[in-house]
C-alpha atoms as a PDB file:
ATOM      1  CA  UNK A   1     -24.272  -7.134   6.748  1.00  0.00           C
ATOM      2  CA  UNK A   2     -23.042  -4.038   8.833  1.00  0.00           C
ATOM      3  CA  UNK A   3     -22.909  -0.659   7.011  1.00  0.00           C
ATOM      4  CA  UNK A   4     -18.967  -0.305   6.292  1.00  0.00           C
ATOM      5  CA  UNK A   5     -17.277   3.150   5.069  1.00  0.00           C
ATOM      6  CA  UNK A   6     -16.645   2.719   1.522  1.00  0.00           C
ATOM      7  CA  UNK A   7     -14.500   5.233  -1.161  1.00  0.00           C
ATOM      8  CA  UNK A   8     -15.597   5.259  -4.523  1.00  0.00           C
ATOM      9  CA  UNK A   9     -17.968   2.743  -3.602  1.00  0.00           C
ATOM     10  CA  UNK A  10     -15.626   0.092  -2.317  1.00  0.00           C
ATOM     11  CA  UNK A  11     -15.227  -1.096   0.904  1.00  0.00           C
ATOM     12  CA  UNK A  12     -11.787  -0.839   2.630  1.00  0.00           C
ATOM     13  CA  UNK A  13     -11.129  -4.660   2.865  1.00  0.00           C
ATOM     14  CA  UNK A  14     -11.646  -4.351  -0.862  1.00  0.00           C
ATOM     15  CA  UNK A  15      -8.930  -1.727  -1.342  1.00  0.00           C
ATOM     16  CA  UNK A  16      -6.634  -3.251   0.225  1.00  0.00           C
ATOM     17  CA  UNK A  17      -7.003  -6.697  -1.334  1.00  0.00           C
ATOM     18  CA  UNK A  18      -6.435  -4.016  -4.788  1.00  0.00           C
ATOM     19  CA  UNK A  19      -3.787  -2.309  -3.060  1.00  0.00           C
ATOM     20  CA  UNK A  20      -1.980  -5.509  -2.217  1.00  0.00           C
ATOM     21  CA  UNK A  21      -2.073  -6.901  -5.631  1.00  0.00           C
ATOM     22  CA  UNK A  22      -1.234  -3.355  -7.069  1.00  0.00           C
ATOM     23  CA  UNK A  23       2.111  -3.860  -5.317  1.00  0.00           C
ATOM     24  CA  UNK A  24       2.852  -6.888  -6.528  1.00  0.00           C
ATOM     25  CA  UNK A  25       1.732  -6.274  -9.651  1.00  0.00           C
ATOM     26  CA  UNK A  26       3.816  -3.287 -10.112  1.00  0.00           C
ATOM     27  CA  UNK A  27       7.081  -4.995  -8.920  1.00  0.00           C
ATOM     28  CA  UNK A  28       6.586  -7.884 -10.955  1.00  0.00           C
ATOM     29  CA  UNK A  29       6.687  -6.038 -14.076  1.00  0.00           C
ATOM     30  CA  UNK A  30       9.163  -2.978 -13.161  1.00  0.00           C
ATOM     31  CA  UNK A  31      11.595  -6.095 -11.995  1.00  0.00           C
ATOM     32  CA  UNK A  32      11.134  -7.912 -15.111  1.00  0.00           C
ATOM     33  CA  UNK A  33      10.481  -5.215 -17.547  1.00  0.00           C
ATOM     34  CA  UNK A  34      13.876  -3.710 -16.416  1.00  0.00           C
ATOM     35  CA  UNK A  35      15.799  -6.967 -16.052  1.00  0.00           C
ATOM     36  CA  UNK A  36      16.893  -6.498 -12.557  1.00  0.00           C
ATOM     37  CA  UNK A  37      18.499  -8.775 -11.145  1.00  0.00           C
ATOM     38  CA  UNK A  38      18.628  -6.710  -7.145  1.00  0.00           C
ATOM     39  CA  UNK A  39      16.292  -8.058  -4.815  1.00  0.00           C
ATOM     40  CA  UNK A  40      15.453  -4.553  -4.474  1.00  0.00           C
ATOM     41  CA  UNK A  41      13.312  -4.248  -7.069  1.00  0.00           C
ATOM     42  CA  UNK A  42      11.263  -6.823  -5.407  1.00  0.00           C
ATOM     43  CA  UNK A  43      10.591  -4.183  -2.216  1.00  0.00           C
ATOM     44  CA  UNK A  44       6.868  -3.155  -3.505  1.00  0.00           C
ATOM     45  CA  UNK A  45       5.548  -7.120  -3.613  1.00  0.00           C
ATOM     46  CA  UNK A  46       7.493  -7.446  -0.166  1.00  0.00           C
ATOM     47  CA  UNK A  47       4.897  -5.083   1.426  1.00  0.00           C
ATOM     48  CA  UNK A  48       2.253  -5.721  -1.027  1.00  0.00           C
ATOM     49  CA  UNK A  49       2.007  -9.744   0.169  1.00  0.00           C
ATOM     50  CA  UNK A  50       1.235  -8.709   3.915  1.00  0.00           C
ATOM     51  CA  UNK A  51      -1.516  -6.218   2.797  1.00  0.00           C
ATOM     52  CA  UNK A  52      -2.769  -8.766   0.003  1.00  0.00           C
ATOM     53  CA  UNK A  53      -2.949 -11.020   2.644  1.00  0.00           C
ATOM     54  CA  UNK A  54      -4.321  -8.901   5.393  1.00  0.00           C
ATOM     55  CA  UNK A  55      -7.180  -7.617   3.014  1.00  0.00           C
ATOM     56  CA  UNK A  56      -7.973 -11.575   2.772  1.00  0.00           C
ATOM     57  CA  UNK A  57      -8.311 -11.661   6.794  1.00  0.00           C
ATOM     58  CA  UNK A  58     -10.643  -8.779   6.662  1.00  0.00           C
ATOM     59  CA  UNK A  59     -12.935 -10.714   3.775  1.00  0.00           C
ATOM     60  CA  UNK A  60     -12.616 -13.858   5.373  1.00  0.00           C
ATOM     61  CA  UNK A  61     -12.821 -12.919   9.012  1.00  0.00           C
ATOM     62  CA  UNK A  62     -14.456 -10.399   9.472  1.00  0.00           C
ATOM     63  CA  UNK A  63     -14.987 -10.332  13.408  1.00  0.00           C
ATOM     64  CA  UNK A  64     -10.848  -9.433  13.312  1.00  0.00           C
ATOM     65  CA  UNK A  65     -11.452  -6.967  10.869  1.00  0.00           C
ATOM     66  CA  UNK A  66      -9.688  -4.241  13.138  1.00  0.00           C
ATOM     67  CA  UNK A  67      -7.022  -6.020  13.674  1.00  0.00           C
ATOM     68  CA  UNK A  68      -5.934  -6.813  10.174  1.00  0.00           C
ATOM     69  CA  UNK A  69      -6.878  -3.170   8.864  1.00  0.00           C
ATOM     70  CA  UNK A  70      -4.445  -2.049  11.317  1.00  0.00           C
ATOM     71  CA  UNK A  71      -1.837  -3.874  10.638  1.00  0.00           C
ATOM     72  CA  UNK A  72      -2.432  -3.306   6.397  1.00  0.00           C
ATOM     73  CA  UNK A  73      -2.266   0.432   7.150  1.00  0.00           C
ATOM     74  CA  UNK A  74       1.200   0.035   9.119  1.00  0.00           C
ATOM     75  CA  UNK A  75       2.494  -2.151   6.031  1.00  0.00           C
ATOM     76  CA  UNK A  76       0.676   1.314   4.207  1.00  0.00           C
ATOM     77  CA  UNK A  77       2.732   3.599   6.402  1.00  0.00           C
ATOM     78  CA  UNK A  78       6.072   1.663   5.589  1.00  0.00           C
ATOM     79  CA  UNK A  79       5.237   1.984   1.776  1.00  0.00           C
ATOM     80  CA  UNK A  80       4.452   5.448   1.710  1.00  0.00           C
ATOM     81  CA  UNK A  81       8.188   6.440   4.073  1.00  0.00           C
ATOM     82  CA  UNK A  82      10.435   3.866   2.075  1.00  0.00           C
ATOM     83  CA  UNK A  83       8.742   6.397  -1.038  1.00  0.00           C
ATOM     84  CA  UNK A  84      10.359   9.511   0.329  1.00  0.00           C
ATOM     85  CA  UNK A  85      13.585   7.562  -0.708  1.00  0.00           C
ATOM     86  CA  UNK A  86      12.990   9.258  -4.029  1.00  0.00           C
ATOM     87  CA  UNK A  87      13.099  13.092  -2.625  1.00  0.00           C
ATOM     88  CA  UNK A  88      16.152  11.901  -1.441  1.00  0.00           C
ATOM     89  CA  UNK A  89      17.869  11.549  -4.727  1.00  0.00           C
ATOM     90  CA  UNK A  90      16.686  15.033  -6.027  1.00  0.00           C
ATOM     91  CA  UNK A  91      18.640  16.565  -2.938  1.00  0.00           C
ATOM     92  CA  UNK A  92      21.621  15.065  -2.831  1.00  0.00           C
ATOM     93  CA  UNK A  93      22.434  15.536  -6.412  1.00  0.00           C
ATOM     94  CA  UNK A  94      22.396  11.893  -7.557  1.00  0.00           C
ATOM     95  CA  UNK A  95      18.932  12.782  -8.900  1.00  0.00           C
ATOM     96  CA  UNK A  96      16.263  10.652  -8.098  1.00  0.00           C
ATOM     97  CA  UNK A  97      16.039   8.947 -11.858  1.00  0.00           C
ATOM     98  CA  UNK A  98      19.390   7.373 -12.579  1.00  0.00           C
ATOM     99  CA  UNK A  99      17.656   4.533 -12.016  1.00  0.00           C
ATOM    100  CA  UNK A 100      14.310   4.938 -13.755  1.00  0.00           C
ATOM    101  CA  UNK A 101      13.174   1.630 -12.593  1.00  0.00           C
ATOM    102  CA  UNK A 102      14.355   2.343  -9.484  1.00  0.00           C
ATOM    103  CA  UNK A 103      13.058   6.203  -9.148  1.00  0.00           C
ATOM    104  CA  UNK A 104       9.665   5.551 -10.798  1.00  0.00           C
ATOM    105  CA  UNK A 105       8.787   2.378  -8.122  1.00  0.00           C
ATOM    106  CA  UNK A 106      10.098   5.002  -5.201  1.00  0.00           C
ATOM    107  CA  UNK A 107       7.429   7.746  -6.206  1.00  0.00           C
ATOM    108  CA  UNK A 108       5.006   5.211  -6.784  1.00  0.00           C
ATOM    109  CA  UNK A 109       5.044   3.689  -3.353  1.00  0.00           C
ATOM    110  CA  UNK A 110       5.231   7.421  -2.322  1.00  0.00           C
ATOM    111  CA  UNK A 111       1.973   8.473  -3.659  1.00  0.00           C
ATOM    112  CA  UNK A 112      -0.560   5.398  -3.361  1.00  0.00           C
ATOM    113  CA  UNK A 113       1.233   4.618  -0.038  1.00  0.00           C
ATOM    114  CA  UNK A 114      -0.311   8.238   0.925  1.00  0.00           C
ATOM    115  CA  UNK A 115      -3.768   7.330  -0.394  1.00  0.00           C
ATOM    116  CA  UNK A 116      -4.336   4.164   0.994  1.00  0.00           C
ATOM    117  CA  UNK A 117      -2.946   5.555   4.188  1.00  0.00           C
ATOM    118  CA  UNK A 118      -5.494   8.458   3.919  1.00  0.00           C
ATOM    119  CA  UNK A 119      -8.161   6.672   2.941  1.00  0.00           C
ATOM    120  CA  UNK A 120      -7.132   4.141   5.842  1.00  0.00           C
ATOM    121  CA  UNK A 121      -7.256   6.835   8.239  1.00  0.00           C
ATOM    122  CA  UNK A 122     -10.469   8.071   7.133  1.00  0.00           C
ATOM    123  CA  UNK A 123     -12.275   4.325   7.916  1.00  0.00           C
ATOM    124  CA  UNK A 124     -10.977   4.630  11.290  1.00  0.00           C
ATOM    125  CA  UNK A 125     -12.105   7.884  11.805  1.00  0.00           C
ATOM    126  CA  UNK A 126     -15.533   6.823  10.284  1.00  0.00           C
ATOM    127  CA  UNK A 127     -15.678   3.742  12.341  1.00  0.00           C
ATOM    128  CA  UNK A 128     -14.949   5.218  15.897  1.00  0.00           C
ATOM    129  CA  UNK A 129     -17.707   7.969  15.007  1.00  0.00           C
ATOM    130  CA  UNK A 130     -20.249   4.991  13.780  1.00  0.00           C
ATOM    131  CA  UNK A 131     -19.904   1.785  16.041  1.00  0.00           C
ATOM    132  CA  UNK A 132     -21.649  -1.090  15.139  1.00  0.00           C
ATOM    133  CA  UNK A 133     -25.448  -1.418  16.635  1.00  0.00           C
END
């Protein structure tokens, strides 16, 4: 097997199978926990299935790797803007926790929408300065 950049020992296909499920995960139990009933609180699984699924590709087949780490860091990207929704709320005085539920899954797709973004970027960066033998 090809020497692949890894973070804390994991290799990026890995992450995002974890980041995938991590989404879904979370909006499982914020939407259930809280008892919504808005579709809404559904929007972190919405964008976690596509990079569940593209971290799958990237196990599975391999050879497309690029393509579907690509297209898991633009589902990343989306994440980590539809998170700045939550700065939103501090500014315009509605304040970004009169929906907990709400405000909490905002700043959470904020901030691991970064990371896996960073991290993303990071592979790609790693990969164009080592190419494959």
């Amino acid at each position: 097997m090809s020497q692949q950049f890894t973070f804390l020992n994991i290799e990026m296909s890995r992450w995002t199978v974890i980041y995938g499920l991590w989404l879904i995960a979370w909006a499982t139990t914020v939407s259930l926990a809280s008892g919504s009933t808005s579709i809404t609180s559904w929007i972190p699984a919405m964008l976690g299935a596509p990079i569940l699924v593209m971290g799958g590709l990237c196990i599975t087949l391999p050879a497309r790797r690029k393509v579907w780490m690509h297209i898991a860091v633009l589902f990343g990207l989306v994440a980590f803007l539809g998170g700045l929704d939550f700065f939103r709320g501090l500014f315009m005085g509605s304040g970004a926790f009169a929906n907990p539920a709400a405000g909490a899954s905002k700043l959470m797709l904020f901030v691991t929408g970064a990371f896996y973004v960073v991290i993303c970027v990071r592979s790609f960066i790693w990969a164009r300065a080592n190419p494959p033998a």
